[in-house]
C-alpha atoms as a PDB file:
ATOM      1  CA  UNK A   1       1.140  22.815  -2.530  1.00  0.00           C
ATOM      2  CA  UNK A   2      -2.284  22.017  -1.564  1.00  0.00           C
ATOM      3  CA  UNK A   3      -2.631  19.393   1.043  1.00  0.00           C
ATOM      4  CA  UNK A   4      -6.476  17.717   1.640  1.00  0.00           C
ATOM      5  CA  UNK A   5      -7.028  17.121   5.122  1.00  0.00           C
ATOM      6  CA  UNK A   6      -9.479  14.668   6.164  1.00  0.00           C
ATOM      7  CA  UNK A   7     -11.798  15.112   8.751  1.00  0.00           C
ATOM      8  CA  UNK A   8     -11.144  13.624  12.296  1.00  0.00           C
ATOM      9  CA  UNK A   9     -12.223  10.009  12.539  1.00  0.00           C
ATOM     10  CA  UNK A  10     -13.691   8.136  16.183  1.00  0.00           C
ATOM     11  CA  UNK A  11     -11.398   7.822  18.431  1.00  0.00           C
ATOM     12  CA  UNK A  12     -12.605   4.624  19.405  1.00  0.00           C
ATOM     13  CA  UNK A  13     -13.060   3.047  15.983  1.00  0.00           C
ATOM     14  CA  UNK A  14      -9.003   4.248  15.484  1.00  0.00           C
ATOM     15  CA  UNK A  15      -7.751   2.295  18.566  1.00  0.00           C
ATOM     16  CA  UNK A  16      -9.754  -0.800  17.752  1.00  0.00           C
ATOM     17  CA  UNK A  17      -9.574  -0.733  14.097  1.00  0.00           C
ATOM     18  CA  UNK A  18      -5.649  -0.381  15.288  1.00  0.00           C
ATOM     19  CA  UNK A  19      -5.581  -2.955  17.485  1.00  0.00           C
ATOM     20  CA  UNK A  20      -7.437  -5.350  15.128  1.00  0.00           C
ATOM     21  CA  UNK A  21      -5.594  -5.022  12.122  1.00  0.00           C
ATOM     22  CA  UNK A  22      -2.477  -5.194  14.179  1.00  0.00           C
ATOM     23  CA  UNK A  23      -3.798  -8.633  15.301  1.00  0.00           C
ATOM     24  CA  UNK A  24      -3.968  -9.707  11.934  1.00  0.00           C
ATOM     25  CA  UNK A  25      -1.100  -8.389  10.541  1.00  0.00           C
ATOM     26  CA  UNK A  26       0.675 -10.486  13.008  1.00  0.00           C
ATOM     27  CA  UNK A  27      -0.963 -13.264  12.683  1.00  0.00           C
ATOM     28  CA  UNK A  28      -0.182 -13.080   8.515  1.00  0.00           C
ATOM     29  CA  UNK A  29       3.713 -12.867   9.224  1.00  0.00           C
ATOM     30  CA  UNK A  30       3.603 -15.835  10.651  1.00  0.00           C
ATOM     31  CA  UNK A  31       1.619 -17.657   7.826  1.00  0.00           C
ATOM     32  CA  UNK A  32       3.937 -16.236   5.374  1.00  0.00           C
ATOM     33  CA  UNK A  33       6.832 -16.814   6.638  1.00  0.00           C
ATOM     34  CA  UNK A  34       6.269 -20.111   7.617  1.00  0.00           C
ATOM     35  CA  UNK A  35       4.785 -20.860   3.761  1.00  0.00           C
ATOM     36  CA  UNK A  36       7.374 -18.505   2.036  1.00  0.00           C
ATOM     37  CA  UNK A  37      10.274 -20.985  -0.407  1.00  0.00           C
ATOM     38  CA  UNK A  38       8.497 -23.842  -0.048  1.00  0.00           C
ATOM     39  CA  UNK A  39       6.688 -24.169  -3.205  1.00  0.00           C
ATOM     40  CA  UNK A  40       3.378 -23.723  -2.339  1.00  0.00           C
ATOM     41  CA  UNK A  41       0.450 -24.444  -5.010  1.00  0.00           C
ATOM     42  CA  UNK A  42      -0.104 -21.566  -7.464  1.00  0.00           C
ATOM     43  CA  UNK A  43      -3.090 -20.977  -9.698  1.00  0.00           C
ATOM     44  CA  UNK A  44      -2.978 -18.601 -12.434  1.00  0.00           C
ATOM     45  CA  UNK A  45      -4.430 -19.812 -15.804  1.00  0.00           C
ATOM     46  CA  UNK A  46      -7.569 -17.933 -15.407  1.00  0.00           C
ATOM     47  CA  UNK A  47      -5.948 -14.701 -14.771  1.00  0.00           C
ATOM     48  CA  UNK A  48      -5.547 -12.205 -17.033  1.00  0.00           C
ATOM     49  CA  UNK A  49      -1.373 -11.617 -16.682  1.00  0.00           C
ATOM     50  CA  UNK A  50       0.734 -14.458 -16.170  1.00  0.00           C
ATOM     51  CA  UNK A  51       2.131 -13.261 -12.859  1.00  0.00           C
ATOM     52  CA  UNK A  52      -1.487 -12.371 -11.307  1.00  0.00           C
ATOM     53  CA  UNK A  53      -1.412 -15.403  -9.027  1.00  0.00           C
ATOM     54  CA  UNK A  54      -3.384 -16.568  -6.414  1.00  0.00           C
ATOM     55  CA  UNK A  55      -2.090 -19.053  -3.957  1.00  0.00           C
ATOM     56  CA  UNK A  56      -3.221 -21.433  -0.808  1.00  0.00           C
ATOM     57  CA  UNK A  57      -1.597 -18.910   1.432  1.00  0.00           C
ATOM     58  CA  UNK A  58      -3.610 -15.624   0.362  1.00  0.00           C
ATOM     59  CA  UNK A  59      -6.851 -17.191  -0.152  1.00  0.00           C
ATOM     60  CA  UNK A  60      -6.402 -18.419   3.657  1.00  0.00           C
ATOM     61  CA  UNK A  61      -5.070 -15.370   4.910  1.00  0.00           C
ATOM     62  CA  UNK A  62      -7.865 -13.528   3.298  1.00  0.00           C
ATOM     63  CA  UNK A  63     -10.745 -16.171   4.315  1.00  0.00           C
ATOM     64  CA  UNK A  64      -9.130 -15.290   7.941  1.00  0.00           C
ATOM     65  CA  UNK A  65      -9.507 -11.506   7.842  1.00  0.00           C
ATOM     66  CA  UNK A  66     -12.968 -12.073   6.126  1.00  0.00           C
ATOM     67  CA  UNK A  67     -13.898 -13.811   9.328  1.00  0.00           C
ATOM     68  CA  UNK A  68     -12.445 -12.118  12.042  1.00  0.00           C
ATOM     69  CA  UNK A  69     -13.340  -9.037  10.919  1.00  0.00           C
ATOM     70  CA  UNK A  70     -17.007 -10.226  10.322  1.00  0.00           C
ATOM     71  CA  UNK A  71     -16.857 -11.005  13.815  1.00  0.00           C
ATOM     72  CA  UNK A  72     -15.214  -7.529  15.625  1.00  0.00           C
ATOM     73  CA  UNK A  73     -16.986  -5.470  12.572  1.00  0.00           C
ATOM     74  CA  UNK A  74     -19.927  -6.856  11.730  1.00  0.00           C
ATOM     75  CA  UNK A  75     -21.565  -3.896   9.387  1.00  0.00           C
ATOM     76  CA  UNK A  76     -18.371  -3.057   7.478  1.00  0.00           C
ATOM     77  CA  UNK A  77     -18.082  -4.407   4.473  1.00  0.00           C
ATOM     78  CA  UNK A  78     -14.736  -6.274   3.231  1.00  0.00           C
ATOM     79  CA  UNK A  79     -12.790  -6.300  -0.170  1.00  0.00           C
ATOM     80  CA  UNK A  80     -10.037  -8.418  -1.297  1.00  0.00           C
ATOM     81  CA  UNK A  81      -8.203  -9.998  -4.093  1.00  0.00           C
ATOM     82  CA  UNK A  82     -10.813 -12.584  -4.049  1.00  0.00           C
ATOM     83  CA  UNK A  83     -14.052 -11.422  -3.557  1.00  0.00           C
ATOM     84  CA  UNK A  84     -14.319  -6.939  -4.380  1.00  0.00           C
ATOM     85  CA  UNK A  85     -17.538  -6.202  -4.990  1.00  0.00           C
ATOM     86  CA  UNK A  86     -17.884  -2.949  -2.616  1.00  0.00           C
ATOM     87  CA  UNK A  87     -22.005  -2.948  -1.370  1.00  0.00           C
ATOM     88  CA  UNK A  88     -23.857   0.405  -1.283  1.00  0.00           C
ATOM     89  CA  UNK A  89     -24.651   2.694   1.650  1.00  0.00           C
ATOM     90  CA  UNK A  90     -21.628   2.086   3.786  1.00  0.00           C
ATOM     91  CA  UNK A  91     -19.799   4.597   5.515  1.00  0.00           C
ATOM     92  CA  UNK A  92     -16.563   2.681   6.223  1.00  0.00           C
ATOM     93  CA  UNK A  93     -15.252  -0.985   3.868  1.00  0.00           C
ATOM     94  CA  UNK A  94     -12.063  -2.508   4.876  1.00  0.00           C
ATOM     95  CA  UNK A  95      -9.776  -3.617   1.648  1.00  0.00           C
ATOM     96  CA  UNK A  96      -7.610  -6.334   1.868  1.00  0.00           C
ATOM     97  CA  UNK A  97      -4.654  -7.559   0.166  1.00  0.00           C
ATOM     98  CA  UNK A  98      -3.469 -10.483   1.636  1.00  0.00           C
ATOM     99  CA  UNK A  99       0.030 -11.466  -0.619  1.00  0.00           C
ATOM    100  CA  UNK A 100       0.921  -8.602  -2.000  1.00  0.00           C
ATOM    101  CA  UNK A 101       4.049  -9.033  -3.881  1.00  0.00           C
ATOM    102  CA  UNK A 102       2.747 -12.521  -5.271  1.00  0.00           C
ATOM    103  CA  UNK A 103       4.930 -13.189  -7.759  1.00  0.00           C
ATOM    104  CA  UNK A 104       8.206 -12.338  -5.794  1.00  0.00           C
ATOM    105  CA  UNK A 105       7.176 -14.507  -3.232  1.00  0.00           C
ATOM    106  CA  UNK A 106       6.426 -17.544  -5.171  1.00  0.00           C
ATOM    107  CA  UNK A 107      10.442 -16.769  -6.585  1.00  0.00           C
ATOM    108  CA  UNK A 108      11.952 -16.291  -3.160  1.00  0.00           C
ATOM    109  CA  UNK A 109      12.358 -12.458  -3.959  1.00  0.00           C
ATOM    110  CA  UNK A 110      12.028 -10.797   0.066  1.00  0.00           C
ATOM    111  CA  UNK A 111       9.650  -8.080  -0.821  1.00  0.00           C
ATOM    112  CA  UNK A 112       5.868  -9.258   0.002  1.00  0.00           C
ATOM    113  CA  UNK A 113       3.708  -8.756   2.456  1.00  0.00           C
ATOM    114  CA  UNK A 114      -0.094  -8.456   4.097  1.00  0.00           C
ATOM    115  CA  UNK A 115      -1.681  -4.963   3.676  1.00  0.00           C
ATOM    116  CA  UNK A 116      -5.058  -4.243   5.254  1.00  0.00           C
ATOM    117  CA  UNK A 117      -6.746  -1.057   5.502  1.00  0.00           C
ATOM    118  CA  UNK A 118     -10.061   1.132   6.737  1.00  0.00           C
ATOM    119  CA  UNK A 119     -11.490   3.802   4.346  1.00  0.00           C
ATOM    120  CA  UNK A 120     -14.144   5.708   4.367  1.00  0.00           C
ATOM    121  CA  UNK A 121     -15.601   8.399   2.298  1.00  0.00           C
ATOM    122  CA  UNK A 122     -12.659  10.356   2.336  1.00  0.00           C
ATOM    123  CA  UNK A 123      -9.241   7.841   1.779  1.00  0.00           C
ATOM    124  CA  UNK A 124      -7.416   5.654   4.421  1.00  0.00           C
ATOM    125  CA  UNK A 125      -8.889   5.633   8.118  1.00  0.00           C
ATOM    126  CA  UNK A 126      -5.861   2.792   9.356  1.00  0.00           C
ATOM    127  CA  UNK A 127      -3.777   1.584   7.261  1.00  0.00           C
ATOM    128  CA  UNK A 128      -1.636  -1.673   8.269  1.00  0.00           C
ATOM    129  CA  UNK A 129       1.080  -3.355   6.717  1.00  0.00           C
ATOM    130  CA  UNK A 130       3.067  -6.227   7.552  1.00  0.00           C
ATOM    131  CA  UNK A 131       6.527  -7.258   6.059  1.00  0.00           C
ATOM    132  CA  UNK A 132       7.726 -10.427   7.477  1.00  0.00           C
ATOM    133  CA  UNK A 133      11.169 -10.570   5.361  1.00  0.00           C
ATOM    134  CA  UNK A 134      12.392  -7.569   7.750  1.00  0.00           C
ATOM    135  CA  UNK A 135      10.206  -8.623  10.490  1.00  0.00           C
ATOM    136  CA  UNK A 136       8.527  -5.008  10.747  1.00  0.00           C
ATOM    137  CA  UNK A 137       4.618  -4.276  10.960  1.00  0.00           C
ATOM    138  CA  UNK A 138       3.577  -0.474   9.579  1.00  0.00           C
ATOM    139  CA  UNK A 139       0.569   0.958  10.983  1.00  0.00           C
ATOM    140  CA  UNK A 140      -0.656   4.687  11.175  1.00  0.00           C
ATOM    141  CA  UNK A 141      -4.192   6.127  11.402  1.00  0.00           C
ATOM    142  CA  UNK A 142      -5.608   9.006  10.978  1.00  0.00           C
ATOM    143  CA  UNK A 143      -4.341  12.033  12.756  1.00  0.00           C
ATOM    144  CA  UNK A 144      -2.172   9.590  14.983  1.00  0.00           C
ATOM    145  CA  UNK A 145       0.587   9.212  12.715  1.00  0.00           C
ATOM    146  CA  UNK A 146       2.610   6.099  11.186  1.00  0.00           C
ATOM    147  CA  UNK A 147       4.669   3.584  13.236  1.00  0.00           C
ATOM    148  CA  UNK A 148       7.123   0.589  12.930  1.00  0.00           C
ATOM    149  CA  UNK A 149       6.901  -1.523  15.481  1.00  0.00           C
ATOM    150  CA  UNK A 150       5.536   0.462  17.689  1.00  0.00           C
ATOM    151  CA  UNK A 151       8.229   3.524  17.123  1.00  0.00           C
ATOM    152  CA  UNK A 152       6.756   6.734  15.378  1.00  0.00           C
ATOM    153  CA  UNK A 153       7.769   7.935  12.047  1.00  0.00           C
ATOM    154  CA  UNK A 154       8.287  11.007  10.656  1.00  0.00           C
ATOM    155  CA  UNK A 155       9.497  11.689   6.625  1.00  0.00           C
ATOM    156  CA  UNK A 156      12.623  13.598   6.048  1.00  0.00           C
ATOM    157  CA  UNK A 157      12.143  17.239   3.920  1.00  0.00           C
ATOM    158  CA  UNK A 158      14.297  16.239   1.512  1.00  0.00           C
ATOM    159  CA  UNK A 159      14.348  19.357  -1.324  1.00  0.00           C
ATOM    160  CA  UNK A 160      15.717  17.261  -4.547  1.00  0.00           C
ATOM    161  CA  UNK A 161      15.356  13.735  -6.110  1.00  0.00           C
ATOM    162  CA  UNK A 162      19.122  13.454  -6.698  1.00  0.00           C
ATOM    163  CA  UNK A 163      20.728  10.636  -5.155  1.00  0.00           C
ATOM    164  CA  UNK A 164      17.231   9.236  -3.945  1.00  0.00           C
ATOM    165  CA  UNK A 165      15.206   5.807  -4.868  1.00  0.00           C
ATOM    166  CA  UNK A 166      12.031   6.433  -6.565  1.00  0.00           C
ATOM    167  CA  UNK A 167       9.768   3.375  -6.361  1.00  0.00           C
ATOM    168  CA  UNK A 168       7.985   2.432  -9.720  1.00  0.00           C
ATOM    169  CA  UNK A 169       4.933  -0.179 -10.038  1.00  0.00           C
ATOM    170  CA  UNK A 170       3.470  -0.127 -13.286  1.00  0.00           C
ATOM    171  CA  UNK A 171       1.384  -3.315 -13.678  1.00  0.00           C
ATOM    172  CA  UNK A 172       2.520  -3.236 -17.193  1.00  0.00           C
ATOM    173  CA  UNK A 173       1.416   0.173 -17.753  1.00  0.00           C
ATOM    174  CA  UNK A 174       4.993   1.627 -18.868  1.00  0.00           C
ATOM    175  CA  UNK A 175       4.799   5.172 -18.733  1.00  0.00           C
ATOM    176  CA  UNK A 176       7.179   5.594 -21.666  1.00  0.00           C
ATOM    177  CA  UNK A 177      10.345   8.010 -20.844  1.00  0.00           C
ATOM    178  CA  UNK A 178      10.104   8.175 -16.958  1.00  0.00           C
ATOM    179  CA  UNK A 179      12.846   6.463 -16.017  1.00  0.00           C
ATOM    180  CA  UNK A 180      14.844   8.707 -18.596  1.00  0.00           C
ATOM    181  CA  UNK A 181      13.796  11.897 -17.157  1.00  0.00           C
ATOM    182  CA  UNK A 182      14.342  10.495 -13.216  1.00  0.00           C
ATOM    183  CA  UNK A 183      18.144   9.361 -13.929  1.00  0.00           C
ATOM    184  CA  UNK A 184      18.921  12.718 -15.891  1.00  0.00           C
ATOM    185  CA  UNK A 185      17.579  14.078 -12.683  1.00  0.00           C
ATOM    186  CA  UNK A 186      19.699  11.802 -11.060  1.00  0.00           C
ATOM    187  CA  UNK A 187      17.520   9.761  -9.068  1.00  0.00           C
ATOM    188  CA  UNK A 188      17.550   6.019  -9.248  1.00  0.00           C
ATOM    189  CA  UNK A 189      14.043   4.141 -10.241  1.00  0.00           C
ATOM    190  CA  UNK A 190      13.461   0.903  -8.884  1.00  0.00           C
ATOM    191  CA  UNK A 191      10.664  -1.566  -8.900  1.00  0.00           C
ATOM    192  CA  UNK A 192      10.106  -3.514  -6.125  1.00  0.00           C
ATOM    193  CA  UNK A 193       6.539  -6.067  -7.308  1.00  0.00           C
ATOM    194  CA  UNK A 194       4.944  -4.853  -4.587  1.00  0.00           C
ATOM    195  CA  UNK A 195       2.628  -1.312  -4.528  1.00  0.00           C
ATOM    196  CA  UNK A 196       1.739  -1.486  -0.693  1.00  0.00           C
ATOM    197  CA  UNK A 197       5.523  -1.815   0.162  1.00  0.00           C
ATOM    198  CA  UNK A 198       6.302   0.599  -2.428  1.00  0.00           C
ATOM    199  CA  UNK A 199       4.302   3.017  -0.507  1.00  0.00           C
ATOM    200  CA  UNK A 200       5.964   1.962   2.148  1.00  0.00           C
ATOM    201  CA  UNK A 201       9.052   2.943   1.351  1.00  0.00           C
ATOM    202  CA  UNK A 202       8.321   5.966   1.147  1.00  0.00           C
ATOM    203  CA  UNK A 203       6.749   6.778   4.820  1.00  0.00           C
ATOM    204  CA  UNK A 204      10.258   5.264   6.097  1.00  0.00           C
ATOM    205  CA  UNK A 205      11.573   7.417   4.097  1.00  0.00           C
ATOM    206  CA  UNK A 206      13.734   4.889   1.864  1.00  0.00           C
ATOM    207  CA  UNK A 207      12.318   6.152  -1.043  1.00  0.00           C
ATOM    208  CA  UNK A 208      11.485  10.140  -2.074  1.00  0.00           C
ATOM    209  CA  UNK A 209       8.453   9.111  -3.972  1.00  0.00           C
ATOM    210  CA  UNK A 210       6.536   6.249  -5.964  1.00  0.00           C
ATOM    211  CA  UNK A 211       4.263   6.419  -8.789  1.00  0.00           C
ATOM    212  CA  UNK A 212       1.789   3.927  -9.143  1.00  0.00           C
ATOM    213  CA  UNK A 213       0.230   3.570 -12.730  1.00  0.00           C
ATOM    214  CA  UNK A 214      -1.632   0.502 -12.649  1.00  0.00           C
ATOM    215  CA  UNK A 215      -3.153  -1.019  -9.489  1.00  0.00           C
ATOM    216  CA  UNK A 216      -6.451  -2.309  -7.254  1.00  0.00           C
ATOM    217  CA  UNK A 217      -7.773  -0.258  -4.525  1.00  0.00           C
ATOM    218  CA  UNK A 218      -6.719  -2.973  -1.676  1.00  0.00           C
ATOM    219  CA  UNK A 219      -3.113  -3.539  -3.041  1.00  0.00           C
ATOM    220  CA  UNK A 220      -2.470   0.644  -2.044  1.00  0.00           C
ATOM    221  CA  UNK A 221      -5.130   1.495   0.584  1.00  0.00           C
ATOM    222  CA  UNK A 222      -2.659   0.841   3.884  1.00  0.00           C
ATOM    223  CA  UNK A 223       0.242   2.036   2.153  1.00  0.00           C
ATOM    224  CA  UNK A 224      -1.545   4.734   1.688  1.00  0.00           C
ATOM    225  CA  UNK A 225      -2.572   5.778   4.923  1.00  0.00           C
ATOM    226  CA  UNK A 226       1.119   4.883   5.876  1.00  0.00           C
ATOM    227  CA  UNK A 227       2.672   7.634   3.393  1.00  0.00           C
ATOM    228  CA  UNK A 228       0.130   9.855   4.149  1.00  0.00           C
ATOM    229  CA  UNK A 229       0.322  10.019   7.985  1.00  0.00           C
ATOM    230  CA  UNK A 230       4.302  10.000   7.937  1.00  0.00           C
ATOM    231  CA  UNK A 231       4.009  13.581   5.984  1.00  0.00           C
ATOM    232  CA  UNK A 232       3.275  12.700   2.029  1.00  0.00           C
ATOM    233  CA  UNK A 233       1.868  13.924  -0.705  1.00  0.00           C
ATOM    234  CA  UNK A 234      -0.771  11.557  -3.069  1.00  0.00           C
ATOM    235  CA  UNK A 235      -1.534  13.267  -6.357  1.00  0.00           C
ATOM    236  CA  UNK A 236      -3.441  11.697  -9.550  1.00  0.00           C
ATOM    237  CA  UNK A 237      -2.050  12.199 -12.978  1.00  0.00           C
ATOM    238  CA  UNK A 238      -3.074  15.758 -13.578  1.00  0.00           C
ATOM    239  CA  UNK A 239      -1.841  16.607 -10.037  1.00  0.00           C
ATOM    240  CA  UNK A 240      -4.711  17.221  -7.850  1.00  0.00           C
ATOM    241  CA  UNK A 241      -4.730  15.878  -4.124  1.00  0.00           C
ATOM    242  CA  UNK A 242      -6.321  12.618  -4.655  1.00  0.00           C
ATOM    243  CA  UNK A 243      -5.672   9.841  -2.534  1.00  0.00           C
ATOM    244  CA  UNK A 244      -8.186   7.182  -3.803  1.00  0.00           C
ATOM    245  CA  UNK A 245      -7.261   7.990  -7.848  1.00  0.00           C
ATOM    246  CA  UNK A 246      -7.915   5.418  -9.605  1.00  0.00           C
ATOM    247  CA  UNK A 247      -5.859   5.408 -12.541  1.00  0.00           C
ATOM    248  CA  UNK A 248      -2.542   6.578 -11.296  1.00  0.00           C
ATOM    249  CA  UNK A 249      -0.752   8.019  -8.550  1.00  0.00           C
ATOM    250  CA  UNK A 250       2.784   9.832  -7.159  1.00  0.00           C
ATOM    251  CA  UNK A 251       3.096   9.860  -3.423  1.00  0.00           C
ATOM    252  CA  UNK A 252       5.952  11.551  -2.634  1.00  0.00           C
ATOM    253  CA  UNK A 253       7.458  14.100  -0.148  1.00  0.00           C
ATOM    254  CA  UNK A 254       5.981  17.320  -0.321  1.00  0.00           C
ATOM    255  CA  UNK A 255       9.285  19.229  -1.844  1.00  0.00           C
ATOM    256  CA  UNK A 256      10.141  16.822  -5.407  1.00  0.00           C
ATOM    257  CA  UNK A 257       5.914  15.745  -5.664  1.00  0.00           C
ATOM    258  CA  UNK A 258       5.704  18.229  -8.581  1.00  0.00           C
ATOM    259  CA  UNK A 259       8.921  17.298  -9.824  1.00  0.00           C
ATOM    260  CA  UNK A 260       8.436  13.757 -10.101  1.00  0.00           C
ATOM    261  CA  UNK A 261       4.963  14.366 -11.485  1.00  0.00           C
ATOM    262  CA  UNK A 262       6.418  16.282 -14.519  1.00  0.00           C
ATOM    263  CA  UNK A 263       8.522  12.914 -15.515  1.00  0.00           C
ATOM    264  CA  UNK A 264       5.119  11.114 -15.469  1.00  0.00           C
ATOM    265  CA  UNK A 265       3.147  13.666 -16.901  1.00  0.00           C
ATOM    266  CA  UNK A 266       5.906  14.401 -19.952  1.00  0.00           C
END
């Protein structure tokens, strides 16, 4: 299969981009986890799906990455939920999603978290995630490799789907027959409400794959770099190596990619 490698990126934009984001990522565990069951307000009348909410905590954790990374990266743009209009003539943006998993944690469902990442040109620079309902942060970067809390990661070469979650976020995009073709295959589909932990899932190797079908750039752009430092595989619906597709995605361990691609693609 071919594999795009990206070129090498500073070494000292890595370790503070690292360091950074790690400082944030911290710092939105503790916001959402203190916020998380207790009801806070939720707007979503002016969205265009029911569950596309925005709440207190994300536009404050968002309005707190907007400034501190003003402030430690001052000519690097930054896109979020809120505010994604990506300006010309930058070599590196940062993309933001602050709550990702909204609508699970508004209903006390433990799979939401913070996801910020660093692109450029190319796909994912750093890529860090934080999950506060299992207390872990993800982070990996370019040519350094992924880690949870602090401990390296490495995918397993698993050679079938069979007995093995595959993660599913659709946005309401069904892709009609998929989840027939994975069970006959025996695999198990699930869908968690959350595409940056979805990707997760697959660097720690929970998960053999996950096939995004609807999505925004900032909700995938850390999970991204996440799968794709731990050993993955990103391909876009006619599978090419793609990592910043737009309309679709399976990232997936290098041995079933093709496979699971086929239950999309059919």
């Amino acid at each position: 299969m071919t594999v795009l490698h990206s070129p090498p990126a500073d070494p000292g934009l890595l370790s503070r981009a690292l360091e950074v984001g790690g400082r944030l990522a911290n710092d939105a565990a503790e916001v959402i986890s203190a916020t998380a069951h207790r009801g806070c307000r939720a707007e979503g009348a002016n969205r265009a799906h029911p569950f596309d909410w925005v709440t207190d905590t994300g536009r404050t954790l968002e309005r707190h990455t907007r400034r501190v990374l003003a402030a430690e990266f001052p000519r690097m743009p930054v896109v979020g939920a809120e505010y994604h209009t990506v300006p010309a003539g930058h070599e590196y943006r940062w993309l933001v999603a602050p709550l990702d998993g909204t609508a699970n944690y508004l209903a006390g469902l433990p799979w939401f978290g913070y996801a910020l990442a660093l692109l450029d040109a190319e796909g994912p620079v750093v890529g860090v995630i934080s999950d506060p309902s299992r207390a872990e942060i993800y982070a990996a970067a370019r040519g350094r490799g992924t880690r949870v809390n602090g401990l390296p990661i490495r995918i397993s070469r698993r050679v079938s789907s069979a007995g093995y979650p595959i993660c599913l976020e659709t946005g309401g995009d069904w892709p009609g027959g998929f989840t027939t073709r994975a069970s006959a295959a025996g695999a198990a589909v699930r869908m968690l409400g959350s595409a940056a932990l979805a990707l997760a899932q697959v660097a720690l190797g929970h998960a053999v794959a996950a096939v995004l079908t609807s999505y925004h750039p900032w909700e995938v752009a850390a999970g991204m770099a996440l799968a794709l430092e731990a050993g993955a595989v990103a391909l876009d619906r006619h599978g090419n190596p793609n990592p910043l597709a737009p309309d679709g995605l399976v990232v997936a361990t290098p041995a079933v990619a093709r496979e699971v691609l086929t239950w999309w693609q059919d």
